[in-house]
Structures are given as C-alpha cells and as structure tokens.
N, C-alpha and C. Protein backbone atom coordinates (compact mmCIF):
# COMPACT_ATOMS: atom_id res chain seq x y z
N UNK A 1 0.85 -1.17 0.00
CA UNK A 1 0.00 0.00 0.00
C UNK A 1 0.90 1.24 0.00
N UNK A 2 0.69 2.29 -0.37
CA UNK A 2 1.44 3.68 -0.68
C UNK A 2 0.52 4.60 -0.54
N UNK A 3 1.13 5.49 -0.20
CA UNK A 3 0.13 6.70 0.14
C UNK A 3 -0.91 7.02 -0.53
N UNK A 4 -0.79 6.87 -1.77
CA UNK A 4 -2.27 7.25 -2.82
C UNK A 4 -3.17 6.41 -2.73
N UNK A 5 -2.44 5.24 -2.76
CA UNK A 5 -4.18 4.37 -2.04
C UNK A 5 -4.91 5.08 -1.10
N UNK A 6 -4.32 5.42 -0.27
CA UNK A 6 -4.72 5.79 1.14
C UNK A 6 -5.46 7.16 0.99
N UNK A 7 -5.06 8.20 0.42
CA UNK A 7 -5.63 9.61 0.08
C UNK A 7 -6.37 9.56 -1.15
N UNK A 8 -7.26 10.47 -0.95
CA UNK A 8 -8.15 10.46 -2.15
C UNK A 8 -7.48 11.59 -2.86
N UNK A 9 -6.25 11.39 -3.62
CA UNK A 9 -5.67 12.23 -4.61
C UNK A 9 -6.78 13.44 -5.26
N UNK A 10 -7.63 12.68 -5.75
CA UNK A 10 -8.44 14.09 -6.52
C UNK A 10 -9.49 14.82 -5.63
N UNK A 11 -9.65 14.44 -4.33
CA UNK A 11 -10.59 15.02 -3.60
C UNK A 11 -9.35 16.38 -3.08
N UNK A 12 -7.84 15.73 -2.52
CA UNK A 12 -6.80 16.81 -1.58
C UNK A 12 -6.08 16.77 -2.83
N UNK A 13 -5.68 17.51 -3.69
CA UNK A 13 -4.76 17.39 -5.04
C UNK A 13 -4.17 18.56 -4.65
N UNK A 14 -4.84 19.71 -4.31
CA UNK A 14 -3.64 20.78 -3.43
C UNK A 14 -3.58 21.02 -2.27
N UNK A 15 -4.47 20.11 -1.56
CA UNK A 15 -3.05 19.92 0.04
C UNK A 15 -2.38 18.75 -0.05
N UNK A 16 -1.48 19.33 1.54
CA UNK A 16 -0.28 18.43 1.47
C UNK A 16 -0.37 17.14 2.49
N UNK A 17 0.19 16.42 2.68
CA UNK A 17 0.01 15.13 3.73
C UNK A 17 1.08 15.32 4.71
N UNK A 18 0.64 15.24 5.71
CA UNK A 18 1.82 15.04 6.81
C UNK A 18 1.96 13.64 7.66
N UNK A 19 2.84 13.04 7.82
CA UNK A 19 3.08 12.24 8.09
C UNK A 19 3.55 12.35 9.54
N UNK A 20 2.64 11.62 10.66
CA UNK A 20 2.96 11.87 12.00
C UNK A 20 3.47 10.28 12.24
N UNK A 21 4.26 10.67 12.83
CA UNK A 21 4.79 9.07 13.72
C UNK A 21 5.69 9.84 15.37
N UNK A 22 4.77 9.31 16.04
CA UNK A 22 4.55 9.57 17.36
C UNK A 22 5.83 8.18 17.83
N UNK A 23 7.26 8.49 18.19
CA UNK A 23 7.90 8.06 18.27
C UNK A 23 8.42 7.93 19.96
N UNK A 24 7.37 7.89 20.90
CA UNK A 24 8.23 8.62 22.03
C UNK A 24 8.19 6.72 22.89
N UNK A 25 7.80 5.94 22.29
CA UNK A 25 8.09 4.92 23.08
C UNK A 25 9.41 3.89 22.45
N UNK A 26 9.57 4.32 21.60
CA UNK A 26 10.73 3.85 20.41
C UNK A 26 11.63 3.26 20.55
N UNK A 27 12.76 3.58 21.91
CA UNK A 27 13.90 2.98 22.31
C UNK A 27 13.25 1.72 23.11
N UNK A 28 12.12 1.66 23.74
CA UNK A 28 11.39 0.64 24.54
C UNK A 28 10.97 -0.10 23.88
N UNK A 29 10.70 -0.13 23.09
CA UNK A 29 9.76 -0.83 21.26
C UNK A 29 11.32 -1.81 20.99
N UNK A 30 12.44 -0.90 20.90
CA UNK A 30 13.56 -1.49 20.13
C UNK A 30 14.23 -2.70 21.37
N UNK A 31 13.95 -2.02 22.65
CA UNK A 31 14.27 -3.27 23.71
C UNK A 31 13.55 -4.48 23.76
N UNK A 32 12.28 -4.46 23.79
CA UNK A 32 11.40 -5.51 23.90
C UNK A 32 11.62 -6.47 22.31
N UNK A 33 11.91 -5.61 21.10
CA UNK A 33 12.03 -6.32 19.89
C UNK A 33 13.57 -7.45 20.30
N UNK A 34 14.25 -6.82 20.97
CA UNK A 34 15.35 -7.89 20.97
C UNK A 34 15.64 -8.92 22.17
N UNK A 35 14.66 -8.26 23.32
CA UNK A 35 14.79 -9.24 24.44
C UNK A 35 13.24 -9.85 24.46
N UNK A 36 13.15 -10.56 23.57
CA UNK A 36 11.75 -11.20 23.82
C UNK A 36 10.86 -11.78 25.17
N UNK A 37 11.73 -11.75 26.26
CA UNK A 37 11.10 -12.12 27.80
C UNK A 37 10.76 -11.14 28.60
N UNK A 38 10.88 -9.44 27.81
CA UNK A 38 10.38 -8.63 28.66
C UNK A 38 9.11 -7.59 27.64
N UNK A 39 8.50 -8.48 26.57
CA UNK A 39 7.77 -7.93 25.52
C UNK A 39 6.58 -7.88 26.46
N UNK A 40 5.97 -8.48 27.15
CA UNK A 40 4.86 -8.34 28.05
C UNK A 40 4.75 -7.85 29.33
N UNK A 41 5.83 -7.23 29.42
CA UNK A 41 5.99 -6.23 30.63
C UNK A 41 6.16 -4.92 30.73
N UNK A 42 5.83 -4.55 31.57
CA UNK A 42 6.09 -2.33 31.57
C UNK A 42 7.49 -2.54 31.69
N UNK A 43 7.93 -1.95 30.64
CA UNK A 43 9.57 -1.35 30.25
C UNK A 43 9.59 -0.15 30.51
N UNK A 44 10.94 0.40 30.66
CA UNK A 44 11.41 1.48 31.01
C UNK A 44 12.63 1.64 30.25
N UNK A 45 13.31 2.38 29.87
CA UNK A 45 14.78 2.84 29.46
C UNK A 45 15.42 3.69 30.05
N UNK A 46 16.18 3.31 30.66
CA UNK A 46 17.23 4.79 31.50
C UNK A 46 17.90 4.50 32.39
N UNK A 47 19.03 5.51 32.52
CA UNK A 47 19.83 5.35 33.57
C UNK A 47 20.32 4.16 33.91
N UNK A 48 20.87 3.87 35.40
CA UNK A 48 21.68 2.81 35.70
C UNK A 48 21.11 2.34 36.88
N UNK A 49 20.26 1.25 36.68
CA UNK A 49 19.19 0.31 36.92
C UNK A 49 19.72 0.27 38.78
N UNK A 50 21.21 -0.83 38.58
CA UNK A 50 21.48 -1.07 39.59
C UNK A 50 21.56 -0.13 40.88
N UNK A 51 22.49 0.91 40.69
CA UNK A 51 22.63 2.19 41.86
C UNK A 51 21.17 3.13 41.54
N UNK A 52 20.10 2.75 40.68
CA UNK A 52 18.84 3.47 40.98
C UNK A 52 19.04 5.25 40.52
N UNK A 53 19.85 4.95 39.60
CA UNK A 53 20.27 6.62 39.45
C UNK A 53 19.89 6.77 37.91
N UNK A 54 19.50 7.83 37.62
CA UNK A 54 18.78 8.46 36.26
C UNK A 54 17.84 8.32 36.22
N UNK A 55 17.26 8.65 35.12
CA UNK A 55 15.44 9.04 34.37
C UNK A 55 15.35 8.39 33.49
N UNK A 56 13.85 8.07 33.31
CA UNK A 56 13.36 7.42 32.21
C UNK A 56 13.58 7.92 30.99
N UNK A 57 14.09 7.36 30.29
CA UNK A 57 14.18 8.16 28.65
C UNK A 57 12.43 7.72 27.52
N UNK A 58 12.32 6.25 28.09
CA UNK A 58 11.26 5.88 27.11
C UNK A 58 10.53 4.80 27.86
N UNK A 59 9.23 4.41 27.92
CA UNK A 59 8.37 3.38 28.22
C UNK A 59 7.41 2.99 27.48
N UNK A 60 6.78 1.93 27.28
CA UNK A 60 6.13 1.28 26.88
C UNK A 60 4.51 1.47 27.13
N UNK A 61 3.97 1.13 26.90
CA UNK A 61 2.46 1.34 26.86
C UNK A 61 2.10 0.68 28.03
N UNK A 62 2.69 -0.70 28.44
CA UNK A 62 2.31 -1.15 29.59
C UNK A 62 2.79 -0.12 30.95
N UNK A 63 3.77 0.34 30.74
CA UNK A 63 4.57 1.19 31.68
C UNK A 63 3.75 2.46 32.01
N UNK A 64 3.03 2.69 30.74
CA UNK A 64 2.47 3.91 30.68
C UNK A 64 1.30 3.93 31.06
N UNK A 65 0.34 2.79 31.03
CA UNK A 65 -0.60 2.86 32.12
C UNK A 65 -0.34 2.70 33.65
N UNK A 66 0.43 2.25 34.04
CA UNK A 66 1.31 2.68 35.60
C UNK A 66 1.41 3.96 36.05
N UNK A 67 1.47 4.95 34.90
CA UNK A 67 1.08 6.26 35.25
C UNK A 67 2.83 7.22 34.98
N UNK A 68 3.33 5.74 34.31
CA UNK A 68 5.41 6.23 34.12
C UNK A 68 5.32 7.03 33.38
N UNK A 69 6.17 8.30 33.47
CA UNK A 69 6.10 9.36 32.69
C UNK A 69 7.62 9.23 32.22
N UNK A 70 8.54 10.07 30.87
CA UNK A 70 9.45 10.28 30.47
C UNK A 70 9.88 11.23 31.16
N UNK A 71 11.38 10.86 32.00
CA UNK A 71 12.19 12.37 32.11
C UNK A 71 11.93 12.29 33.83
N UNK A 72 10.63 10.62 34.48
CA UNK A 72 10.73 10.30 35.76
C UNK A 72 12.38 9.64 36.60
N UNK A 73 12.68 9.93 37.33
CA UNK A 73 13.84 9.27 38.68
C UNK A 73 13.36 7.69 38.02
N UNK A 74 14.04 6.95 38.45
CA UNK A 74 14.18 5.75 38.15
C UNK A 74 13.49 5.12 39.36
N UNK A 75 13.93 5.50 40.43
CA UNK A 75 13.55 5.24 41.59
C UNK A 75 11.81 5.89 41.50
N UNK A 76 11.70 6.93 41.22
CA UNK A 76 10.31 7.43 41.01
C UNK A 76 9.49 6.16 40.36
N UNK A 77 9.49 5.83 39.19
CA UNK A 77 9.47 4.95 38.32
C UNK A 77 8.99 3.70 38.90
N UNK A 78 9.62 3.19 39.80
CA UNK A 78 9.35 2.00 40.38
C UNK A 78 8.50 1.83 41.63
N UNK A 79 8.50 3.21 42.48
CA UNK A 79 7.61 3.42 43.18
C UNK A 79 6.34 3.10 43.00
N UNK A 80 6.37 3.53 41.22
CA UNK A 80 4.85 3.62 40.92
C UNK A 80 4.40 2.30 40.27
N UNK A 81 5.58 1.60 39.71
CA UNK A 81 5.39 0.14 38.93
C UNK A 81 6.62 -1.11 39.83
N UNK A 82 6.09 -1.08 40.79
CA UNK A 82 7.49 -2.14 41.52
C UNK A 82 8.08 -3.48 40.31
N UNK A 83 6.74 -3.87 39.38
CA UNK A 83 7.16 -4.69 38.63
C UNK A 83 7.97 -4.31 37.07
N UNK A 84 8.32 -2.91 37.36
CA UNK A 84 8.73 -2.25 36.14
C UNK A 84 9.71 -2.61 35.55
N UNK A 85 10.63 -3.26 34.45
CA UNK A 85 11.35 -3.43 33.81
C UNK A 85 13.00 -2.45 33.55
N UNK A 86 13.52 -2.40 34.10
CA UNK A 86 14.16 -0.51 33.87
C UNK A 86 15.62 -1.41 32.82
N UNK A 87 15.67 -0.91 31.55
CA UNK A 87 16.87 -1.66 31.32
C UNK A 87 18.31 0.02 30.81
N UNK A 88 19.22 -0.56 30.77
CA UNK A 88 20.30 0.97 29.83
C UNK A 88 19.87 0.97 28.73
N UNK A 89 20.28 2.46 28.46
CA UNK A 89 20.13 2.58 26.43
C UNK A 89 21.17 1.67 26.23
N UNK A 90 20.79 1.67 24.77
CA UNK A 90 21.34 1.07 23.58
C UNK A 90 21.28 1.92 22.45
N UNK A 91 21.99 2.89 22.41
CA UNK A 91 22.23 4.20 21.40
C UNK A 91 22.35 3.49 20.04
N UNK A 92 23.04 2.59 20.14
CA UNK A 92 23.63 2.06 18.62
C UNK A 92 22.36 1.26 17.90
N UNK A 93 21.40 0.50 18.93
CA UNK A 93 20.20 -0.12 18.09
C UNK A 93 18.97 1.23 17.46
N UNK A 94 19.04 2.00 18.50
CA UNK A 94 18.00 2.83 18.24
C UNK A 94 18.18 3.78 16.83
N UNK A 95 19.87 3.83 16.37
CA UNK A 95 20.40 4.84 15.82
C UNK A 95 19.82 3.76 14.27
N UNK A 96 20.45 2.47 14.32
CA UNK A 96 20.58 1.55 13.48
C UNK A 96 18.69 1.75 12.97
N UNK A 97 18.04 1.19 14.09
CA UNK A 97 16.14 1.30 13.32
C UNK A 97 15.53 2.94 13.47
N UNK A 98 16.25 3.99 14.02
CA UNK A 98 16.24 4.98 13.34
C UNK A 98 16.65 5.64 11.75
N UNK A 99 17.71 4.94 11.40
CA UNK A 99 18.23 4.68 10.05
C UNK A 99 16.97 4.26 8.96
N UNK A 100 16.57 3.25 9.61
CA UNK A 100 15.69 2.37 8.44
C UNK A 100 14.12 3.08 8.58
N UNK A 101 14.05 3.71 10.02
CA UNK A 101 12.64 4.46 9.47
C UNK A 101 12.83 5.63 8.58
N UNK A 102 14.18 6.12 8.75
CA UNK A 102 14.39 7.39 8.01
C UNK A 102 13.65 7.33 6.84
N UNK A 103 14.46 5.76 6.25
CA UNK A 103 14.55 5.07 4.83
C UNK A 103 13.30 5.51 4.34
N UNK A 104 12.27 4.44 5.13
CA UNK A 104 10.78 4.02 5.15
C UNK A 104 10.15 5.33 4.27
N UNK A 105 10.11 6.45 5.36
CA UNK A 105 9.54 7.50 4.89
C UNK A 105 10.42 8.53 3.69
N UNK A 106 11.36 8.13 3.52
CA UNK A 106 11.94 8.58 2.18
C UNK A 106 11.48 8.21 1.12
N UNK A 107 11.14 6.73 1.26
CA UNK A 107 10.12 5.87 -0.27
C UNK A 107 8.71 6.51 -0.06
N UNK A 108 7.92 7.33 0.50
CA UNK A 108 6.98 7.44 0.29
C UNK A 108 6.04 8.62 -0.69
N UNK A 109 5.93 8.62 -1.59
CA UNK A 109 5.70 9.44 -3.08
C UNK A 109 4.80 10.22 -2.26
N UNK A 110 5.64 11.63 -3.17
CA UNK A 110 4.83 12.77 -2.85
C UNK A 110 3.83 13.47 -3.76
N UNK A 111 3.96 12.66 -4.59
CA UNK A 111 2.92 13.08 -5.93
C UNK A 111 2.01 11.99 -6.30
C-alpha cells in the first residue's frame, strides 16, 4: 500500500500530507524487539538500573498505564510500577532502526 491508495488524490490534489509518527516509546519498542522475555511487561529505558540513578528516557504502553512518565527518577518509576522493567540505552540499536525508518519515509511518493 502507498500513500495514494490511502488519500483520495483528486478530492486533496492541493493539500499536502503530513506524516505523523509519534515516536516517544521507540527505544522501549527497540528493547522488547530484541529481548523477547520482557515484551509483556512495563519497560522502562534509562539510567543505571542497579545504583537506581537516572530518568526514564522511554516506556512502553504497559509502563504507561502505571502512570510512568518520560524524564521520571528511576527510583520514582518504580515506586509507581514495583514490577517495572528498567533496562540501559542502547544508542547504537536505536540509531541503526532509526536509520531504516528514516529510509521508510523517504520511499513514500509525494505526488
């Protein structure tokens, strides 16, 4: 499927399409894709799990009904989800399937 399926070209022929992708759980998306034993659990990303120090960078939908916000204490975090998942970034995976969404939306015709 490609965008013109999707739009009725001759109804919007001079507006434009914007393409939203709501990316804020992304690095948590990219953890659970590679550790398959924590795909059904509230994830967290941040900081350094063990000494309980830093903020959440990203959570998951399960996390996020717990009430976990981005940019929470780690320790905050768990207060609110004791069963919470907290793992480190991984800069280099996120950068790598940041790459390929770039891609994604580069193939998508603007005419």
């Amino acid at each position: 499927m490609n965008i013109n399926e999707v739009i009725n070209r001759d109804k919007y022929k001079n507006d434009r399409v914007i393409l939203h992708s709501d990316c804020n759980g992304f690095y948590a998306s990219v953890e659970c894709l590679y550790n398959p034993k924590i795909r059904n659990k509230p994830v967290a990303v941040g900081g350094d799990v063990e000494n309980r120090h830093g903020i959440i960078l990203a959570k998951n939908v399960l996390a996020k009904k717990y009430g976990i916000k981005t940019g929470y204490a780690i320790w905050q975090a768990s207060q609110k989800c004791p069963q919470l998942v907290t793992v480190p970034p991984h800069f280099d995976l996120y950068k790598k399937f940041s790459e390929r969404a770039k891609k994604f939306t580069a193939i998508i015709p603007t005419e």
